[in-house]
Every structure is written in C-alpha cells, then in structure tokens.
PDB file of N, CA and C in Angstrom:
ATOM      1  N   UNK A   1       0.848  -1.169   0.000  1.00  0.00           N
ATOM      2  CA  UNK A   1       0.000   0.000   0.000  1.00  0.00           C
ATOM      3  C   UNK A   1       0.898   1.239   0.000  1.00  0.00           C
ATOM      4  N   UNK A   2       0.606   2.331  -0.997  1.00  0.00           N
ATOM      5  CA  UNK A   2       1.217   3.181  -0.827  1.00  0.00           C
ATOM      6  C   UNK A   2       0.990   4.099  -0.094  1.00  0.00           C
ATOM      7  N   UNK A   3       1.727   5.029   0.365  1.00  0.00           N
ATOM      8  CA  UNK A   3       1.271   6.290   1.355  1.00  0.00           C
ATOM      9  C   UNK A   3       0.339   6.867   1.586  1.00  0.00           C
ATOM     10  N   UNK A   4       0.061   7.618   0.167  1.00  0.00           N
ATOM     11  CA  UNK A   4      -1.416   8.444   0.067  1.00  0.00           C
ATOM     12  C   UNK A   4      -2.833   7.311   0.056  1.00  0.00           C
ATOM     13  N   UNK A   5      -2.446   6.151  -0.073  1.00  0.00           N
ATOM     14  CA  UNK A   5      -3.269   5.515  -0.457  1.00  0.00           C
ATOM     15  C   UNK A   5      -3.795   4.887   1.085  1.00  0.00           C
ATOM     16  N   UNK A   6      -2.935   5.002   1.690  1.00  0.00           N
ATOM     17  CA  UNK A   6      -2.727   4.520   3.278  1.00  0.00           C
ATOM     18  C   UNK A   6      -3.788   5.954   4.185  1.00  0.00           C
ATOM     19  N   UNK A   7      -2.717   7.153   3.830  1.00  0.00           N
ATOM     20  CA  UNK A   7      -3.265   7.979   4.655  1.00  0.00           C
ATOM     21  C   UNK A   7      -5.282   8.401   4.385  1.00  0.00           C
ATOM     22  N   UNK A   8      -5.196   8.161   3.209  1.00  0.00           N
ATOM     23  CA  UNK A   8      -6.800   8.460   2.932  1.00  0.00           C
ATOM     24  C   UNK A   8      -7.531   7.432   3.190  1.00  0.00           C
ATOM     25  N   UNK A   9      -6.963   6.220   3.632  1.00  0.00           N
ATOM     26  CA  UNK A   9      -8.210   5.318   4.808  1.00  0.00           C
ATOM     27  C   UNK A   9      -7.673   5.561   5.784  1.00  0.00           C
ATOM     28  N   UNK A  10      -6.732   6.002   6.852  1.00  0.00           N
ATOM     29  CA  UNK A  10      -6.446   5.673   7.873  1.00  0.00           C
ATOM     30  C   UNK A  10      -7.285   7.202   8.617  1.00  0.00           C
ATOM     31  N   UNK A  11      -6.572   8.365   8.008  1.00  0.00           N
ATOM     32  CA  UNK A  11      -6.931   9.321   8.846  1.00  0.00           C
ATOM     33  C   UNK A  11      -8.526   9.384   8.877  1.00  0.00           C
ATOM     34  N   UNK A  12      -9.247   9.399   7.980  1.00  0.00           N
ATOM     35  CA  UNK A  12     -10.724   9.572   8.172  1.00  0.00           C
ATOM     36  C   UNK A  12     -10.926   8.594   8.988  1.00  0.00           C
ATOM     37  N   UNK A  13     -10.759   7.575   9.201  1.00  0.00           N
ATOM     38  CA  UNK A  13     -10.852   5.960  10.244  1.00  0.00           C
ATOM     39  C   UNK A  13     -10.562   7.175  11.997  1.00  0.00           C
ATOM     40  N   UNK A  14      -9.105   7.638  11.694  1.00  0.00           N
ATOM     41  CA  UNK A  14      -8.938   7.858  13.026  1.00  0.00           C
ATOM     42  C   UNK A  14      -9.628   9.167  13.324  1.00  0.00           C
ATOM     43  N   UNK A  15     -10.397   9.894  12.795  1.00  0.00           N
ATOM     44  CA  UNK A  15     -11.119  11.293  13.237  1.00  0.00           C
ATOM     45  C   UNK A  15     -12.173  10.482  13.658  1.00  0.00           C
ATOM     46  N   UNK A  16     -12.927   9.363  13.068  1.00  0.00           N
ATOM     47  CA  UNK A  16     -14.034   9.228  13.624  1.00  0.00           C
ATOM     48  C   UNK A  16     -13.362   8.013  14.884  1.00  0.00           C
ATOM     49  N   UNK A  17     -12.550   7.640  14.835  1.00  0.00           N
ATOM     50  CA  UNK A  17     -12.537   7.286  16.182  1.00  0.00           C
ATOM     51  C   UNK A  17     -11.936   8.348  17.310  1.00  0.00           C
ATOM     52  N   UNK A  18     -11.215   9.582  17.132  1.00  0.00           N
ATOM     53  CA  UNK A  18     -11.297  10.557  17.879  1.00  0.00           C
ATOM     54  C   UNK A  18     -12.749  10.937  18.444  1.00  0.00           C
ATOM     55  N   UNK A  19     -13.668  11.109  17.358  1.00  0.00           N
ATOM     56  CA  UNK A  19     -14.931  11.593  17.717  1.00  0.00           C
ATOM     57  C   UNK A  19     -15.997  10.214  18.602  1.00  0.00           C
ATOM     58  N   UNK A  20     -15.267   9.816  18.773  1.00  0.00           N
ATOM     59  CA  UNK A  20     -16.604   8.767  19.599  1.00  0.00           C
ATOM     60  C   UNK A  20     -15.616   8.416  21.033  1.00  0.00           C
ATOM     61  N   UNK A  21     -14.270   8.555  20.621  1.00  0.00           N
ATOM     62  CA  UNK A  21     -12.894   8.724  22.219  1.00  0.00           C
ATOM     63  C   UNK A  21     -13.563   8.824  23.272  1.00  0.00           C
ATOM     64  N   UNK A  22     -15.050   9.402  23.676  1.00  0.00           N
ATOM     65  CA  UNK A  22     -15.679   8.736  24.743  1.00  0.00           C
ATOM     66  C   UNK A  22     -16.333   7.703  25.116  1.00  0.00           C
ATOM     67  N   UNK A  23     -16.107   7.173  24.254  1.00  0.00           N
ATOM     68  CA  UNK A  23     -17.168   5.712  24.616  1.00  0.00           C
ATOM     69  C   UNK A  23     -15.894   4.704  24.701  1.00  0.00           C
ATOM     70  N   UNK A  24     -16.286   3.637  26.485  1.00  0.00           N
ATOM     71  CA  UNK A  24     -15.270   2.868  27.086  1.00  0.00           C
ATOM     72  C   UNK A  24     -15.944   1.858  26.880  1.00  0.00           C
ATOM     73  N   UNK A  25     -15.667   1.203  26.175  1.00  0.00           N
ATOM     74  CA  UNK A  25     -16.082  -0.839  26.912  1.00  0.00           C
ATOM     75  C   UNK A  25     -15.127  -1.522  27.656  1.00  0.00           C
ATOM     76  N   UNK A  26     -14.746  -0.872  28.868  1.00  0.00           N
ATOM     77  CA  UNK A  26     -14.527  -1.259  29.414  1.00  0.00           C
ATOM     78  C   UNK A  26     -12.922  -1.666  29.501  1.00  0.00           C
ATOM     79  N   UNK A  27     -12.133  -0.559  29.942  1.00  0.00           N
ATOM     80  CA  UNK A  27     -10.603  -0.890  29.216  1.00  0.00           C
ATOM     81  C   UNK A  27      -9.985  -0.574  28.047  1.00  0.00           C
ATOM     82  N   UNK A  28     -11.554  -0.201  27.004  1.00  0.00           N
ATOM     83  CA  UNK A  28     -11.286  -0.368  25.590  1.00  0.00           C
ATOM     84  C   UNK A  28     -12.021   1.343  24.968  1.00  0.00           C
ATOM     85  N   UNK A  29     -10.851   1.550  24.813  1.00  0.00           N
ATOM     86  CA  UNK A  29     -11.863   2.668  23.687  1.00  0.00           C
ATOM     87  C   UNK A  29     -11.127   2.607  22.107  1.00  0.00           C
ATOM     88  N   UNK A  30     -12.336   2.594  20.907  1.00  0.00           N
ATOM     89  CA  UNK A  30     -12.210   2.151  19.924  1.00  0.00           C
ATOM     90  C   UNK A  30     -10.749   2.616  18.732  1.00  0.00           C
ATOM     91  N   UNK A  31      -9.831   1.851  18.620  1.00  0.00           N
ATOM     92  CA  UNK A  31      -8.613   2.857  18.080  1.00  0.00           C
ATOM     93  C   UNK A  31      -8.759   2.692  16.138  1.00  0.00           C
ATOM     94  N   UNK A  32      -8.375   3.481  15.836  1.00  0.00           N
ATOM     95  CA  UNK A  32      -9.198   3.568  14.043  1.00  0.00           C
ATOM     96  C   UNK A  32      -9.250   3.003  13.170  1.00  0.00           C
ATOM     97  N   UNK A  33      -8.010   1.513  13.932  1.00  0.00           N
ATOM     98  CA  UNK A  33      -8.523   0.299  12.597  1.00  0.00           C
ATOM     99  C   UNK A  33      -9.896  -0.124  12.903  1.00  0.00           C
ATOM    100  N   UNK A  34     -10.663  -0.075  14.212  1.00  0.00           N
ATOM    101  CA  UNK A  34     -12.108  -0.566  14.457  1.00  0.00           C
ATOM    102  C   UNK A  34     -12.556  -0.224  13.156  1.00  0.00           C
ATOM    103  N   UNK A  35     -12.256   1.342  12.743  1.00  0.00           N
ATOM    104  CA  UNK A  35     -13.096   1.819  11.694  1.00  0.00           C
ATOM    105  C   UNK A  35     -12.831   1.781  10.428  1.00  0.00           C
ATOM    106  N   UNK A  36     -12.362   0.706   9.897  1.00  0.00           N
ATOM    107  CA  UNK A  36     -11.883   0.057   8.901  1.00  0.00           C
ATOM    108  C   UNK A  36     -12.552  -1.224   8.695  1.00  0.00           C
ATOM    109  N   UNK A  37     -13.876  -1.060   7.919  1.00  0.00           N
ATOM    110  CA  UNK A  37     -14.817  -2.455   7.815  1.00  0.00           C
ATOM    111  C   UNK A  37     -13.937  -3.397   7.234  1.00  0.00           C
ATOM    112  N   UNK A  38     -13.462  -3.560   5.978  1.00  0.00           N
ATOM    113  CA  UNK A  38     -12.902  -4.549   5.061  1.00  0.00           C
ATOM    114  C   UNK A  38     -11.723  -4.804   5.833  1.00  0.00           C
ATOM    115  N   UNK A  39     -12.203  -5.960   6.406  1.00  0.00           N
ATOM    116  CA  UNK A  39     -10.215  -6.742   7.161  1.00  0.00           C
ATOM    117  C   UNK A  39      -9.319  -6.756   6.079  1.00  0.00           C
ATOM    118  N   UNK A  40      -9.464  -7.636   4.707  1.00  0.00           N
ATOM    119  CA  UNK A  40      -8.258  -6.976   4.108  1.00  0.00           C
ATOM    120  C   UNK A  40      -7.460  -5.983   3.987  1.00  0.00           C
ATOM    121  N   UNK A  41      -8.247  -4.637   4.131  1.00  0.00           N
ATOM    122  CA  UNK A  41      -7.762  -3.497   4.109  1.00  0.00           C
ATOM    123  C   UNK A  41      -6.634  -3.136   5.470  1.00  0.00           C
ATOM    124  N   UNK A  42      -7.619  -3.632   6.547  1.00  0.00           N
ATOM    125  CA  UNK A  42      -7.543  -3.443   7.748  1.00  0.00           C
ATOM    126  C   UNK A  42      -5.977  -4.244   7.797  1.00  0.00           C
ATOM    127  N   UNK A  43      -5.833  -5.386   7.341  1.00  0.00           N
ATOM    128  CA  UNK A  43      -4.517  -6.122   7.467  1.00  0.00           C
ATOM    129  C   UNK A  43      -3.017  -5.116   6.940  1.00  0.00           C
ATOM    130  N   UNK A  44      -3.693  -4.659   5.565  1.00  0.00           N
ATOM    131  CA  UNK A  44      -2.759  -3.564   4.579  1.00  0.00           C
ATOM    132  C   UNK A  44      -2.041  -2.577   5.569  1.00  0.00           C
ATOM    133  N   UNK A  45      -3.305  -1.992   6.634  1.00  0.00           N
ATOM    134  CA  UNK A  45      -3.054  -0.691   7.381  1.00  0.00           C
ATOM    135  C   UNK A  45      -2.049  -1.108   8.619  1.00  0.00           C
ATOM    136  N   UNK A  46      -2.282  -2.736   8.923  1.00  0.00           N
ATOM    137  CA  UNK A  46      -1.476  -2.818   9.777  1.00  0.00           C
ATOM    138  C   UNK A  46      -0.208  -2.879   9.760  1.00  0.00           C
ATOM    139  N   UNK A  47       0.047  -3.790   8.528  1.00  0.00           N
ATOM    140  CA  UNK A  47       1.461  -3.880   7.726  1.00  0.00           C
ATOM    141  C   UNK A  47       1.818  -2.444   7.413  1.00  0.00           C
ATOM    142  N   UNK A  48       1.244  -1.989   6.992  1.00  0.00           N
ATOM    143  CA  UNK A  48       1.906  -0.295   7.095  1.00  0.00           C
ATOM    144  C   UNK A  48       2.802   0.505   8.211  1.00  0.00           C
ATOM    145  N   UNK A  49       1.943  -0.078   9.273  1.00  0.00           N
ATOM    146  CA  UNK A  49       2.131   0.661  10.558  1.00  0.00           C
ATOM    147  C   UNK A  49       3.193  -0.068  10.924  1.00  0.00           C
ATOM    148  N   UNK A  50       3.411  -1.057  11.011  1.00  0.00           N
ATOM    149  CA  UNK A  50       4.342  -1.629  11.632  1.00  0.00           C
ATOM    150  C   UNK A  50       5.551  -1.527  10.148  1.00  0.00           C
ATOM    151  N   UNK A  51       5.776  -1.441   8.649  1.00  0.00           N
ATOM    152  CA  UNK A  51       6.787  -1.404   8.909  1.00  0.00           C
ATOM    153  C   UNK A  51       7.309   0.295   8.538  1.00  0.00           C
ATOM    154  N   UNK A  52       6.495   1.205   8.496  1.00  0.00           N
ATOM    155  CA  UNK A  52       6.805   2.496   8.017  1.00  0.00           C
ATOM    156  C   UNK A  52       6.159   3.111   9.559  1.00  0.00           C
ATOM    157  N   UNK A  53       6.414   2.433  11.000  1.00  0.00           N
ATOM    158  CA  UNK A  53       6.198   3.646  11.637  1.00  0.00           C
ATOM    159  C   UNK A  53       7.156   3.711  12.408  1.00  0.00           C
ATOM    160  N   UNK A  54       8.978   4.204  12.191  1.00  0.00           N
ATOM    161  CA  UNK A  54       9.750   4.819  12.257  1.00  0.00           C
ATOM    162  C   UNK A  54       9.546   6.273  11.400  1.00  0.00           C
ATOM    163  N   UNK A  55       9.419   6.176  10.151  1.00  0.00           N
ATOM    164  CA  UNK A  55       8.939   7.371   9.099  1.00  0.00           C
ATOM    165  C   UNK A  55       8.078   8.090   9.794  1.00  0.00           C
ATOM    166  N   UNK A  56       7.089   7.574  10.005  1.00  0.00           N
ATOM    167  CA  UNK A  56       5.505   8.145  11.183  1.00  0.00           C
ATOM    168  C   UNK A  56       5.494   8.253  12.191  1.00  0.00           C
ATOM    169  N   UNK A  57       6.837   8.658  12.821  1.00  0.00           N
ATOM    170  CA  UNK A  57       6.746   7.515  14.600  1.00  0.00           C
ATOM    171  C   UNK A  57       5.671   9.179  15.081  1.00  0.00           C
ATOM    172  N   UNK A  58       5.650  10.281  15.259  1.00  0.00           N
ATOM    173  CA  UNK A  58       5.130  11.705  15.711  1.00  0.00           C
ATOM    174  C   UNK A  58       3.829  11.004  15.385  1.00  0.00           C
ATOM    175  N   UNK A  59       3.294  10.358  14.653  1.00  0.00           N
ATOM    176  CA  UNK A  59       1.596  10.149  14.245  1.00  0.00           C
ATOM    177  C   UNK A  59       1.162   9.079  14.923  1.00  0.00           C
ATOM    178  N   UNK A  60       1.723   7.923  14.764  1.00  0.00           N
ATOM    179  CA  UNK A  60       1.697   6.734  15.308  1.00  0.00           C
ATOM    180  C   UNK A  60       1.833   6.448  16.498  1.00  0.00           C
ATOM    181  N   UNK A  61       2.987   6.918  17.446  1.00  0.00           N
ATOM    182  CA  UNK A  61       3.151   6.684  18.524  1.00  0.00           C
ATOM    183  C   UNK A  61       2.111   7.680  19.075  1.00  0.00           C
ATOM    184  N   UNK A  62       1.700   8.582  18.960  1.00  0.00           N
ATOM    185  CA  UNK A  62       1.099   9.301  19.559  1.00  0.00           C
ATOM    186  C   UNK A  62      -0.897   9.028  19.796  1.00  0.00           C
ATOM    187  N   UNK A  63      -0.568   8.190  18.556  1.00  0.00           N
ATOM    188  CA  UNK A  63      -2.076   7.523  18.331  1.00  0.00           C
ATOM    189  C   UNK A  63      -2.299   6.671  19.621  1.00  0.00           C
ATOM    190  N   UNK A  64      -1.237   6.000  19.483  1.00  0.00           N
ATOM    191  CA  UNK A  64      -1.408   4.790  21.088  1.00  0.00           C
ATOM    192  C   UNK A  64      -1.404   5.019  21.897  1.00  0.00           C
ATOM    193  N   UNK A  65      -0.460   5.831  22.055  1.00  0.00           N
ATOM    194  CA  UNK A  65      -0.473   6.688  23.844  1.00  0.00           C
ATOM    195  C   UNK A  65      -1.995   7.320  23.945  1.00  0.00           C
ATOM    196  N   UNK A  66      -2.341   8.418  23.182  1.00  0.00           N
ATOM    197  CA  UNK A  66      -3.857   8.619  23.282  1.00  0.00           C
ATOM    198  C   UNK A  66      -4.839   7.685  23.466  1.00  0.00           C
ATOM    199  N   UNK A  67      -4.635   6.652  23.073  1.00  0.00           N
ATOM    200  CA  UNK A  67      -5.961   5.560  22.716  1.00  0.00           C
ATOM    201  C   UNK A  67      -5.521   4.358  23.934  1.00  0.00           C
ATOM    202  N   UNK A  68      -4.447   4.607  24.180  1.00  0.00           N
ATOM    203  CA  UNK A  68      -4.201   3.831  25.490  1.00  0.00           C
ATOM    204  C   UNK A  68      -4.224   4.497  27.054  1.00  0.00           C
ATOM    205  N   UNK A  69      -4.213   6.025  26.714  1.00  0.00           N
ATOM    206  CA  UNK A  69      -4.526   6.925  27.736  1.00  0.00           C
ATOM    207  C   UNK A  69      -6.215   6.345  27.939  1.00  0.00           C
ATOM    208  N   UNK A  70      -6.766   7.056  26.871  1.00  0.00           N
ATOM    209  CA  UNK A  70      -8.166   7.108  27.142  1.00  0.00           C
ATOM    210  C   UNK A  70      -9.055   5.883  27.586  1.00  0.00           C
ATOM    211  N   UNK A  71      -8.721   4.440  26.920  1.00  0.00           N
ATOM    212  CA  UNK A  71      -8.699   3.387  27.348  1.00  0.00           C
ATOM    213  C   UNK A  71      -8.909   2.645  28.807  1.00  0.00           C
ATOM    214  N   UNK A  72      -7.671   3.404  29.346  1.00  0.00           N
ATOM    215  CA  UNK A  72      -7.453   3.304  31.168  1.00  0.00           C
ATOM    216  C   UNK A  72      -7.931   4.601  31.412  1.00  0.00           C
ATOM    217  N   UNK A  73      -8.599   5.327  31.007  1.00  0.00           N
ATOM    218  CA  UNK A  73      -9.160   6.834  31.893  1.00  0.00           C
ATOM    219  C   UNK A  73      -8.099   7.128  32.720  1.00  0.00           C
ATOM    220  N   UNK A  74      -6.736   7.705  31.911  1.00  0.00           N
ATOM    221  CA  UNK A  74      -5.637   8.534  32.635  1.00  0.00           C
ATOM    222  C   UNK A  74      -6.168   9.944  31.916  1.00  0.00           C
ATOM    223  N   UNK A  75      -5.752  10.658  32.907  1.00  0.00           N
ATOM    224  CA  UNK A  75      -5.969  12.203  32.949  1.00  0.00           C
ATOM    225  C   UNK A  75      -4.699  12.760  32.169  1.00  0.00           C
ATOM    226  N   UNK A  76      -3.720  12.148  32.576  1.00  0.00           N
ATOM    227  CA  UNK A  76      -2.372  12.866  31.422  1.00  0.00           C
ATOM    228  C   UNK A  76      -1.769  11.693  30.697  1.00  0.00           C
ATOM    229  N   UNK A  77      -0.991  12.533  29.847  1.00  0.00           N
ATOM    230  CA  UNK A  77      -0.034  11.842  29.097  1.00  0.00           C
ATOM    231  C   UNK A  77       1.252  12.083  29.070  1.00  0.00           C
ATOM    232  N   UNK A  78       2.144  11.318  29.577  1.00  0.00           N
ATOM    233  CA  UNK A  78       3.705  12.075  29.645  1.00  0.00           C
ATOM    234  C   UNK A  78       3.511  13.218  30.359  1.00  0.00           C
ATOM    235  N   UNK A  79       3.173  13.570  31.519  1.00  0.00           N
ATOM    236  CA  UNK A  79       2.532  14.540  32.031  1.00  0.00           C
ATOM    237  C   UNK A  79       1.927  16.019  30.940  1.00  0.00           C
ATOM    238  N   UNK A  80       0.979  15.967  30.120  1.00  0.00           N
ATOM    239  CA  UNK A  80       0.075  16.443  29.538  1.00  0.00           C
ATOM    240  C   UNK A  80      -1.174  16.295  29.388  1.00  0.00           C
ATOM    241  N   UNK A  81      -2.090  17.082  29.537  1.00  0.00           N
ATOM    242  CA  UNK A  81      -3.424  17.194  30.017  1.00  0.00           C
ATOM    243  C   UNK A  81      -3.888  16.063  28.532  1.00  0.00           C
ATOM    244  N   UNK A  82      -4.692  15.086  28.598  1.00  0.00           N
ATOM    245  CA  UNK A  82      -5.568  14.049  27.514  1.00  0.00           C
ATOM    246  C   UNK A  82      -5.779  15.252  26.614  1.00  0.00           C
ATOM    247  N   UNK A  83      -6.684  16.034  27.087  1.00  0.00           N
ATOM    248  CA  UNK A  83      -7.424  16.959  25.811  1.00  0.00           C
ATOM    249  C   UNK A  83      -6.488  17.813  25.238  1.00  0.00           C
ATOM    250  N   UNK A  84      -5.413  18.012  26.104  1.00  0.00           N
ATOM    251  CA  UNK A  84      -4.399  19.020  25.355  1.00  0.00           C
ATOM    252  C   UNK A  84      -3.842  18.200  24.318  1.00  0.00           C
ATOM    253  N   UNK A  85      -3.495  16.800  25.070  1.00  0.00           N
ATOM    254  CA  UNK A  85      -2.629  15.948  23.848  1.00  0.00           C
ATOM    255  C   UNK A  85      -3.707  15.389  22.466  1.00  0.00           C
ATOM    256  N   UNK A  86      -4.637  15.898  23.018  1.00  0.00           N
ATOM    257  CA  UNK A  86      -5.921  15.241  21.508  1.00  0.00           C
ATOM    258  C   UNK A  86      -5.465  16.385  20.622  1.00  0.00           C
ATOM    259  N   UNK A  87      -5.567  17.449  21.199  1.00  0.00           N
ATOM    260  CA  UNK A  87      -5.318  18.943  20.419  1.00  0.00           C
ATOM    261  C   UNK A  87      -4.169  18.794  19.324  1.00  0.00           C
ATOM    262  N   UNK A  88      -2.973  18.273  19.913  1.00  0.00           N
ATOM    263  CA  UNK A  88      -1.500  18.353  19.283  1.00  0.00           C
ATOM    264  C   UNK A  88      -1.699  17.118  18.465  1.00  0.00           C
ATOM    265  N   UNK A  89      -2.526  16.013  19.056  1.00  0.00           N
ATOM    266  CA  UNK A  89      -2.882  14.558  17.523  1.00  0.00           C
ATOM    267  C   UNK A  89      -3.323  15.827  16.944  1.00  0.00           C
ATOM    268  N   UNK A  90      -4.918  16.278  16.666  1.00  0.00           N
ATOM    269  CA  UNK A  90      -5.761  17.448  15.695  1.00  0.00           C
ATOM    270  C   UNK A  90      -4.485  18.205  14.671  1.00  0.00           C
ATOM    271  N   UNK A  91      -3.504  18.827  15.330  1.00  0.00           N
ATOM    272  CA  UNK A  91      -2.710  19.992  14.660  1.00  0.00           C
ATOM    273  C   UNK A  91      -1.736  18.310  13.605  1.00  0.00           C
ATOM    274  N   UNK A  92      -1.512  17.374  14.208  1.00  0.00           N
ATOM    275  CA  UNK A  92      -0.136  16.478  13.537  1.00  0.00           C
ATOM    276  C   UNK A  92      -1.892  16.163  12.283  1.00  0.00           C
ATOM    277  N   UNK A  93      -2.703  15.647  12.531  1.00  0.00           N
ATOM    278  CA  UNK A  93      -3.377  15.170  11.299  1.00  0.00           C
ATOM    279  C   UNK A  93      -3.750  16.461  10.227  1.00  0.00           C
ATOM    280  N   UNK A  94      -3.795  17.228  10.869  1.00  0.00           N
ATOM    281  CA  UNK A  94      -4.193  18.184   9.227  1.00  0.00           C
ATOM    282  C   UNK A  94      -2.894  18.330   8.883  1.00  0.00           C
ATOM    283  N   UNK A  95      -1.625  18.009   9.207  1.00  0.00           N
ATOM    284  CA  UNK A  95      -0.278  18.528   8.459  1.00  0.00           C
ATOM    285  C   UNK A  95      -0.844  17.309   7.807  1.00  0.00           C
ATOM    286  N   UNK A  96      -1.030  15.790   8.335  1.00  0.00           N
ATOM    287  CA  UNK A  96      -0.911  15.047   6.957  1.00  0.00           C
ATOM    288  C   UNK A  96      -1.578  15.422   6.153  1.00  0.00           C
ATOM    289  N   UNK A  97      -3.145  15.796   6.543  1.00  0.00           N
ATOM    290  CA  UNK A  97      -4.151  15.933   5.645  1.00  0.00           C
ATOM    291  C   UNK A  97      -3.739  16.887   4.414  1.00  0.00           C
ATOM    292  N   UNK A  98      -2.652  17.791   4.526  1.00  0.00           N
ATOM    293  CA  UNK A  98      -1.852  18.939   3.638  1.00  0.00           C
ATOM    294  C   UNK A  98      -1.344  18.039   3.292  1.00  0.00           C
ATOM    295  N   UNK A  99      -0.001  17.690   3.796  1.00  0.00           N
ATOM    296  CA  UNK A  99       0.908  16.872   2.805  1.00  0.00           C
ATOM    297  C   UNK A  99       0.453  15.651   2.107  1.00  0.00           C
ATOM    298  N   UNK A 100      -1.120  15.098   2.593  1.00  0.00           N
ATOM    299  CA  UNK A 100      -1.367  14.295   1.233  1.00  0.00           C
ATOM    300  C   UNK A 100      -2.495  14.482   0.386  1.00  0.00           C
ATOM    301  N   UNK A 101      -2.978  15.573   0.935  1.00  0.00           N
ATOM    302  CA  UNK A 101      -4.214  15.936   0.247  1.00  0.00           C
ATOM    303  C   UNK A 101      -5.166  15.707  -0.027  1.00  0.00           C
ATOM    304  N   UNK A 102      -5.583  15.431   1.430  1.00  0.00           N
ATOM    305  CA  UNK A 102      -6.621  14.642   2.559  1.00  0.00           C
ATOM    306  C   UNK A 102      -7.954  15.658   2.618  1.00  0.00           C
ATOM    307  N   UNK A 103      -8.873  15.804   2.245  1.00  0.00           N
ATOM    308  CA  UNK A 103      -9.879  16.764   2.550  1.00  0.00           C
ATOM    309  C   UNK A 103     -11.253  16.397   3.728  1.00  0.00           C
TER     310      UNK A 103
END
C-alpha cells in the first residue's frame, strides 16, 4: 500500500474514532482500525504501521499513547493534560491531511 493511499483510509478511520474517544467498553476505547470495515484493508493498514512507523513515529506513537490513555481513563499523558494531547494529535493530522491531500 502506498502512502497516500494509506493515509486516505487511515486518517478519516482515526477522526471518527477521535470523535466517539468517549465511549469505554470497558478498558477499551475504539482505536481507528475498528473503523476500517474490510479486514483486508484493515490487514494492509497494519502492515503499514508496523513497517513504516519509524517514518511516522510523531503520528503513530502518539495515536497509542492517546488511545491507550483514554482506554485506562488517565488524565495525562507524559505529564500532559488528555485533551491538550488530543489537540496536538488534531494539529499532527491536518499537516498530513496537507501533505497528502486529505480533505
């Protein structure tokens, strides 16, 4: 899978799992391959991640820490307020959404 081809399922996947980031089952809050119906696809995105997220590590790593913050209902991150650090994911996805021309 190529890049752009990556980032235009992944990021729309992860805004709408930003936007639902309140809902817990319990340990679990939903991280944006949930929102990736077609498992094939879903497999593509993973292989992505794992082997191009040195290239991504600012997007990626930051995805987990959030989604593993919110998950366990921690209040910070690396000592930073959750909502502040949702803010700084928000500002890192519209740079991709620019650099790939993500609308």
């Amino acid at each position: 899978m190529k890049e752009k081809e990556f980032f235009r399922i992944y990021i729309p996947a992860l805004e709408k799992a930003l936007l639902e980031d309140n809902i817990n089952y319990g340990f679990s809050v939903l991280a944006p391959d949930w929102y990736i119906e077609d498992e094939d696809i879903r497999k593509e995105i993973y292989l992505f991640e794992e082997t191009y997220f040195e290239n991504y590590k600012d997007l990626f790593q930051n995805v987990a820490l959030y989604f593993d913050a919110k998950s366990h209902g921690f209040n910070k991150i690396n000592g930073i307020l959750v909502s502040k650090f949702k803010e700084v994911l928000h500002e890192i996805i519209s740079e991709y959404k620019k650099k790939f021309q993500i609308s």
